[in-house]
N, C-alpha and C. Protein backbone atom coordinates (compact mmCIF):
# COMPACT_ATOMS: atom_id res chain seq x y z
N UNK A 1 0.84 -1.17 0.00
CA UNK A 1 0.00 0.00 0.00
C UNK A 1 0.89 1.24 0.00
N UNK A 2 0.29 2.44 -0.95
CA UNK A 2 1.17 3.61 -0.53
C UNK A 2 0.68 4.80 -0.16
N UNK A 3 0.96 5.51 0.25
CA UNK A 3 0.54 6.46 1.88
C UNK A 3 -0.22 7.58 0.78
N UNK A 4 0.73 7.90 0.01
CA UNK A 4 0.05 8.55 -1.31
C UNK A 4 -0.75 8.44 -1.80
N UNK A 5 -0.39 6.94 -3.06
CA UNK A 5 -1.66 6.90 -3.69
C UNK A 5 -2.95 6.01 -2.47
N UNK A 6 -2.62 5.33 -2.16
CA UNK A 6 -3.76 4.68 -1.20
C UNK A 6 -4.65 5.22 -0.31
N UNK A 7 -3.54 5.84 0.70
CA UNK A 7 -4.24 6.49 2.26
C UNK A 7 -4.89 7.74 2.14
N UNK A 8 -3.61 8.68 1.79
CA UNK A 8 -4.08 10.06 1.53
C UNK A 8 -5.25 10.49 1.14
N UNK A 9 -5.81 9.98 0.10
CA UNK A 9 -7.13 9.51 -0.74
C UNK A 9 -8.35 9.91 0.25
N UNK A 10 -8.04 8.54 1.22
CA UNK A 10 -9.33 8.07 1.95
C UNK A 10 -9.18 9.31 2.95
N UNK A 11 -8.03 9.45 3.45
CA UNK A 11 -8.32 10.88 4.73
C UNK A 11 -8.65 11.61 4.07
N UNK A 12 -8.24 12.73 3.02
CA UNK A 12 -8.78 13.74 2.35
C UNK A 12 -9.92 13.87 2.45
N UNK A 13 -10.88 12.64 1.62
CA UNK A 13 -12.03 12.33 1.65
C UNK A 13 -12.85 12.38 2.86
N UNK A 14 -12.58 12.37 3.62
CA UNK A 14 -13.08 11.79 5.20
C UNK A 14 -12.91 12.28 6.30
N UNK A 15 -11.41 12.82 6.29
CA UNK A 15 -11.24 13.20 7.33
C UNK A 15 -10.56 14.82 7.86
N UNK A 16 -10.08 15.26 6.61
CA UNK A 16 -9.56 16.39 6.72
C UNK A 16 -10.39 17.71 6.99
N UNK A 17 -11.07 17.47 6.97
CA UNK A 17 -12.53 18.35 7.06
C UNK A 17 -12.62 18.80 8.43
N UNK A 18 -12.35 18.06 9.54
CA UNK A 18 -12.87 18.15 11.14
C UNK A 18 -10.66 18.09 11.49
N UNK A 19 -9.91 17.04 10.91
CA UNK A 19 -8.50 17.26 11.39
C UNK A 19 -7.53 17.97 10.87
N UNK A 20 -8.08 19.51 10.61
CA UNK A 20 -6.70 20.18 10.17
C UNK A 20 -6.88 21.50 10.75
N UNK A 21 -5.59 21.98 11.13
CA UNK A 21 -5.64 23.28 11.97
C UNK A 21 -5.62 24.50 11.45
N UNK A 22 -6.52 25.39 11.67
CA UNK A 22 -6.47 25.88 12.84
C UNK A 22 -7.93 25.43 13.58
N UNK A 23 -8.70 25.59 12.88
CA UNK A 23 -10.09 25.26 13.20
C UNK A 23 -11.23 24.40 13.15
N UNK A 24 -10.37 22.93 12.79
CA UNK A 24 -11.07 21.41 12.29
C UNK A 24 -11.74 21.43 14.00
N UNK A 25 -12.85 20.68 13.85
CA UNK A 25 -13.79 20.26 15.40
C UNK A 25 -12.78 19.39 15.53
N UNK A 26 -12.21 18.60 15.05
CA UNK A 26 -11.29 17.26 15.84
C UNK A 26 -9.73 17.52 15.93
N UNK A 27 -9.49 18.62 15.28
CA UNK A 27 -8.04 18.95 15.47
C UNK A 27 -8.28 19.88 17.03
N UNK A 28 -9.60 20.19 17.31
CA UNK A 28 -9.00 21.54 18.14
C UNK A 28 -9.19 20.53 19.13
N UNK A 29 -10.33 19.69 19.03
CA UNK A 29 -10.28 18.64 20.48
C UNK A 29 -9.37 17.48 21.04
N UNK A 30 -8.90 17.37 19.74
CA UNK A 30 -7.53 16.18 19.97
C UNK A 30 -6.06 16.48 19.49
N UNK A 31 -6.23 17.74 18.67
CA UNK A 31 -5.15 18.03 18.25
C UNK A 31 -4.46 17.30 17.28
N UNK A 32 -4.98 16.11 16.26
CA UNK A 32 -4.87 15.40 15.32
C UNK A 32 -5.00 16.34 14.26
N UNK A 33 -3.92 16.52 13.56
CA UNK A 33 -3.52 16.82 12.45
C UNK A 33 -3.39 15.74 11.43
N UNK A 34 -4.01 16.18 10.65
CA UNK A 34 -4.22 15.26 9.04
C UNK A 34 -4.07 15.19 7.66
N UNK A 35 -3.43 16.27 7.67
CA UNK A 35 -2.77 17.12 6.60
C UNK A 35 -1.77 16.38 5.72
N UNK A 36 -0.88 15.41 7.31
CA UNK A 36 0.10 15.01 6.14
C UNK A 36 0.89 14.05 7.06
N UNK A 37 1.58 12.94 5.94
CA UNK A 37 1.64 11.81 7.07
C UNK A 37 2.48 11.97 7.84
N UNK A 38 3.49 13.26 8.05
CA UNK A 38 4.59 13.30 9.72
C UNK A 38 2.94 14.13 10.55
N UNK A 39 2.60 14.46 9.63
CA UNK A 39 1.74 15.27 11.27
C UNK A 39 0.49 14.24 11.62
N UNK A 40 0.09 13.16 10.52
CA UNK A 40 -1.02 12.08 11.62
C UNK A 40 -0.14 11.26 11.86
N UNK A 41 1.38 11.04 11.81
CA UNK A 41 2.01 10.21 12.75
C UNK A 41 2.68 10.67 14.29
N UNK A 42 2.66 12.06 14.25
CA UNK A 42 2.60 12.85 15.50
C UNK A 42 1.52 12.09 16.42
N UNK A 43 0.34 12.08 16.37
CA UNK A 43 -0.53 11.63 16.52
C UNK A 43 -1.25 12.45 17.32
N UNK A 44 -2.33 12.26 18.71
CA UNK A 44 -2.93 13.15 19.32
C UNK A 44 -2.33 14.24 20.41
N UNK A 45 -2.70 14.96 21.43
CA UNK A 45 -2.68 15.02 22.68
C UNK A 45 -2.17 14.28 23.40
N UNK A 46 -2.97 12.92 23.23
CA UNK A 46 -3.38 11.88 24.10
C UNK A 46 -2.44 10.57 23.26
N UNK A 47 -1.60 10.95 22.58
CA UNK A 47 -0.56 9.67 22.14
C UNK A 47 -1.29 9.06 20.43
N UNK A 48 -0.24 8.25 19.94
CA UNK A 48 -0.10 8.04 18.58
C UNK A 48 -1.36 7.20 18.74
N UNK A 49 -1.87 7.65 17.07
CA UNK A 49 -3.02 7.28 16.48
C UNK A 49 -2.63 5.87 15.57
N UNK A 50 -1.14 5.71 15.07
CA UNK A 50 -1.18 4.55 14.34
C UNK A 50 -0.07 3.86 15.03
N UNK A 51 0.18 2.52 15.02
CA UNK A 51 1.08 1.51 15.61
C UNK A 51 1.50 0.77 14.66
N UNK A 52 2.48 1.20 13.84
CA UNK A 52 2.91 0.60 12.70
C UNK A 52 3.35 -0.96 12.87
N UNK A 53 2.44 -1.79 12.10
CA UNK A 53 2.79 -3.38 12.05
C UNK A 53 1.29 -4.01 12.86
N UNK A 54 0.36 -2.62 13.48
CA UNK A 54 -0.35 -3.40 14.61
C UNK A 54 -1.26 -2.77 14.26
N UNK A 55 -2.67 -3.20 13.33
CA UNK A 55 -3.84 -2.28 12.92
C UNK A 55 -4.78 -3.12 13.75
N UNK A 56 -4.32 -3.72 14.80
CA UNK A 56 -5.40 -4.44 15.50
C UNK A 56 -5.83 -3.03 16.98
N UNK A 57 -4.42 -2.76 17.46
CA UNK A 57 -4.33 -1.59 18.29
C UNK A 57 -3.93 -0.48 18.07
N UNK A 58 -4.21 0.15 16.53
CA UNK A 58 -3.94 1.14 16.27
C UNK A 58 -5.42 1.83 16.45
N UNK A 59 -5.35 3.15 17.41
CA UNK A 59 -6.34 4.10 17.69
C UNK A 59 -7.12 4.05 16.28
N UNK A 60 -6.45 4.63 15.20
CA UNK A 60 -7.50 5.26 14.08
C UNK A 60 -8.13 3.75 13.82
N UNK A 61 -7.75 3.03 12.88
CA UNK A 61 -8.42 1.60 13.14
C UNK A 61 -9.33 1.30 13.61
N UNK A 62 -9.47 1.51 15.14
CA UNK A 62 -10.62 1.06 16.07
C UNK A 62 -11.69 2.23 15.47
N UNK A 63 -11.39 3.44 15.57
CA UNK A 63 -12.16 4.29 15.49
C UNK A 63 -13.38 4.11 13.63
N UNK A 64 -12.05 4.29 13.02
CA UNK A 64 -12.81 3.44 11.44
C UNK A 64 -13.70 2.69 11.65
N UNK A 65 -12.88 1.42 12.69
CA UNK A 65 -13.75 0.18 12.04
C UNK A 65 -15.03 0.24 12.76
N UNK A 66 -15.27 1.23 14.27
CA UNK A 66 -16.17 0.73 14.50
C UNK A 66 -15.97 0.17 16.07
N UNK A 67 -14.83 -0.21 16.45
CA UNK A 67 -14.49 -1.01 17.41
C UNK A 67 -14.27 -0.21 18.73
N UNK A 68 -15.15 1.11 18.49
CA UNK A 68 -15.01 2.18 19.76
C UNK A 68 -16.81 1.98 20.25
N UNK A 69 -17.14 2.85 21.43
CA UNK A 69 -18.58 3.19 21.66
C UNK A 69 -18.91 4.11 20.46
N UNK A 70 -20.36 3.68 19.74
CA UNK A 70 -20.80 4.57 18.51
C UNK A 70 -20.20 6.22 18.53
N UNK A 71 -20.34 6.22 19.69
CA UNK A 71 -20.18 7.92 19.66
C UNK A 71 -19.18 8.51 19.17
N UNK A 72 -17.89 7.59 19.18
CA UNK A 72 -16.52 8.27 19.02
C UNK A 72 -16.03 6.89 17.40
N UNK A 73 -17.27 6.56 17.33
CA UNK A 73 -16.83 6.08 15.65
C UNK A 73 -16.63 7.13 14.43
N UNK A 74 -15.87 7.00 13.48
CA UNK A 74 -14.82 8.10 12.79
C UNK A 74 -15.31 7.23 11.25
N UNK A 75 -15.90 8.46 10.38
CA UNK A 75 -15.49 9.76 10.53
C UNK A 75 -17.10 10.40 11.31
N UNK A 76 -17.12 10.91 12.48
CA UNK A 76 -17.49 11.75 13.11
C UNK A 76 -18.92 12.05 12.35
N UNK A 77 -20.16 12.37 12.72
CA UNK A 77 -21.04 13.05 12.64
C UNK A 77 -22.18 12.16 11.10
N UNK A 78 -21.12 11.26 10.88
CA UNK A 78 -21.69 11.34 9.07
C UNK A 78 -22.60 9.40 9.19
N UNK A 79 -23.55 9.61 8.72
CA UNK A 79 -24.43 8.47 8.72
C UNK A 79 -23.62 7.58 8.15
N UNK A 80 -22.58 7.60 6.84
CA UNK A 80 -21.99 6.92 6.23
C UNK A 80 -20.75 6.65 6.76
N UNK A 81 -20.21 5.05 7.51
CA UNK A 81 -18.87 4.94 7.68
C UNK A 81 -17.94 4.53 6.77
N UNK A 82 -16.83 4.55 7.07
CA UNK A 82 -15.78 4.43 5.62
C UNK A 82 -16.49 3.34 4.69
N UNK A 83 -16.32 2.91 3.59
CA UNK A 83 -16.52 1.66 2.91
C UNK A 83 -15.34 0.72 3.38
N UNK A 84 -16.15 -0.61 3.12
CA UNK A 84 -14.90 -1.66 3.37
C UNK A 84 -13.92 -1.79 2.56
N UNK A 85 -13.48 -1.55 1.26
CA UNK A 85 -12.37 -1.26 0.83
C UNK A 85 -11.40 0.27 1.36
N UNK A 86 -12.12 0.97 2.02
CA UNK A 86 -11.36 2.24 2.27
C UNK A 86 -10.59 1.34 3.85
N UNK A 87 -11.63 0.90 4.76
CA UNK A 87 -11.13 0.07 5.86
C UNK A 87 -10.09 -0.72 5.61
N UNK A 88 -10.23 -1.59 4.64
CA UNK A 88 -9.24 -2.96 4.56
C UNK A 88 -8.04 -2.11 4.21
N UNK A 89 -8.13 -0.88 3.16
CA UNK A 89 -6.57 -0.29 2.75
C UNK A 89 -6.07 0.13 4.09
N UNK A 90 -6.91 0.78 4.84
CA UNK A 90 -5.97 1.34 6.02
C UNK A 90 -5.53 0.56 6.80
N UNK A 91 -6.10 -0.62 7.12
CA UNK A 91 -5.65 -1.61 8.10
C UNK A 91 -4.10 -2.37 7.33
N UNK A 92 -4.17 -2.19 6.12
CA UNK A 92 -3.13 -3.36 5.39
C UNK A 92 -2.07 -2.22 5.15
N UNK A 93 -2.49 -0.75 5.04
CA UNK A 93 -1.14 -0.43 5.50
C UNK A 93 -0.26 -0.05 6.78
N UNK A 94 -1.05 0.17 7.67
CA UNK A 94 -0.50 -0.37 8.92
C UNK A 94 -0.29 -1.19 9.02
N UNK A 95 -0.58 -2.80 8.86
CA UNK A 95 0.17 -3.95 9.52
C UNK A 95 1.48 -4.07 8.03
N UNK A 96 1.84 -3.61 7.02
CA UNK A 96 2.52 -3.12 6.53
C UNK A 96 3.61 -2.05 7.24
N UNK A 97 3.21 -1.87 8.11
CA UNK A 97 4.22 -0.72 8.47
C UNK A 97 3.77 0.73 8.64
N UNK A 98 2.89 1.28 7.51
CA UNK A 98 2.36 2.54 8.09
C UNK A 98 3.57 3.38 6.80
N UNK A 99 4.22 2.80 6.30
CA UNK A 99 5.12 3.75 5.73
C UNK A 99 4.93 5.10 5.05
N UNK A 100 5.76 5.71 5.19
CA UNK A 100 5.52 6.98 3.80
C UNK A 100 5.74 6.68 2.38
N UNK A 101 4.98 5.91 1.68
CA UNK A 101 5.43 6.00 0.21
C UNK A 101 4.67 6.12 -0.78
């Protein structure tokens, strides 16, 4: 998978809207920046969002898939959750590594 053509894609789509600063609802509450992959590998406030090799305990992951209380399922506010091909890419590039390429 590449962070470029693959990932970038699906956050743009999804998520950049609420995680980019100055004034995203989820950047100002968690401080998740999404802009670009050193700043969502920064990760929150509250510690890294991805665990490269480990999309089982990687924060964003849970949050995607679903595997949080509804309330804090991602992306945030929208009746529609990711599609399962947008899921399966993100999970396979984290247990991939998470790389930049």
């Amino acid at each position: 998978m590449s962070f470029q053509r693959d990932i970038y894609p699906i956050l743009e789509n999804n998520c950049l809207a609420c995680h980019t600063p100055p004034q995203g609802k989820g950047y100002l509450k968690t401080r998740l920046n999404m802009q670009s992959y050193e700043t969502l590998m920064q990760g929150t406030r509250y510690g890294p969002v991805i665990l490269p090799g480990d999309s089982r305990h990687s924060i964003l992951n849970m949050l995607v898939e679903g595997r949080v209380d509804a309330s804090m399922r991602m992306p945030h506010g929208r009746d529609e959750p990711l599609t399962r091909n947008e899921i399966e890419a993100l999970q396979l590039w984290v247990e991939q590594g998470a790389r930049n390429n």
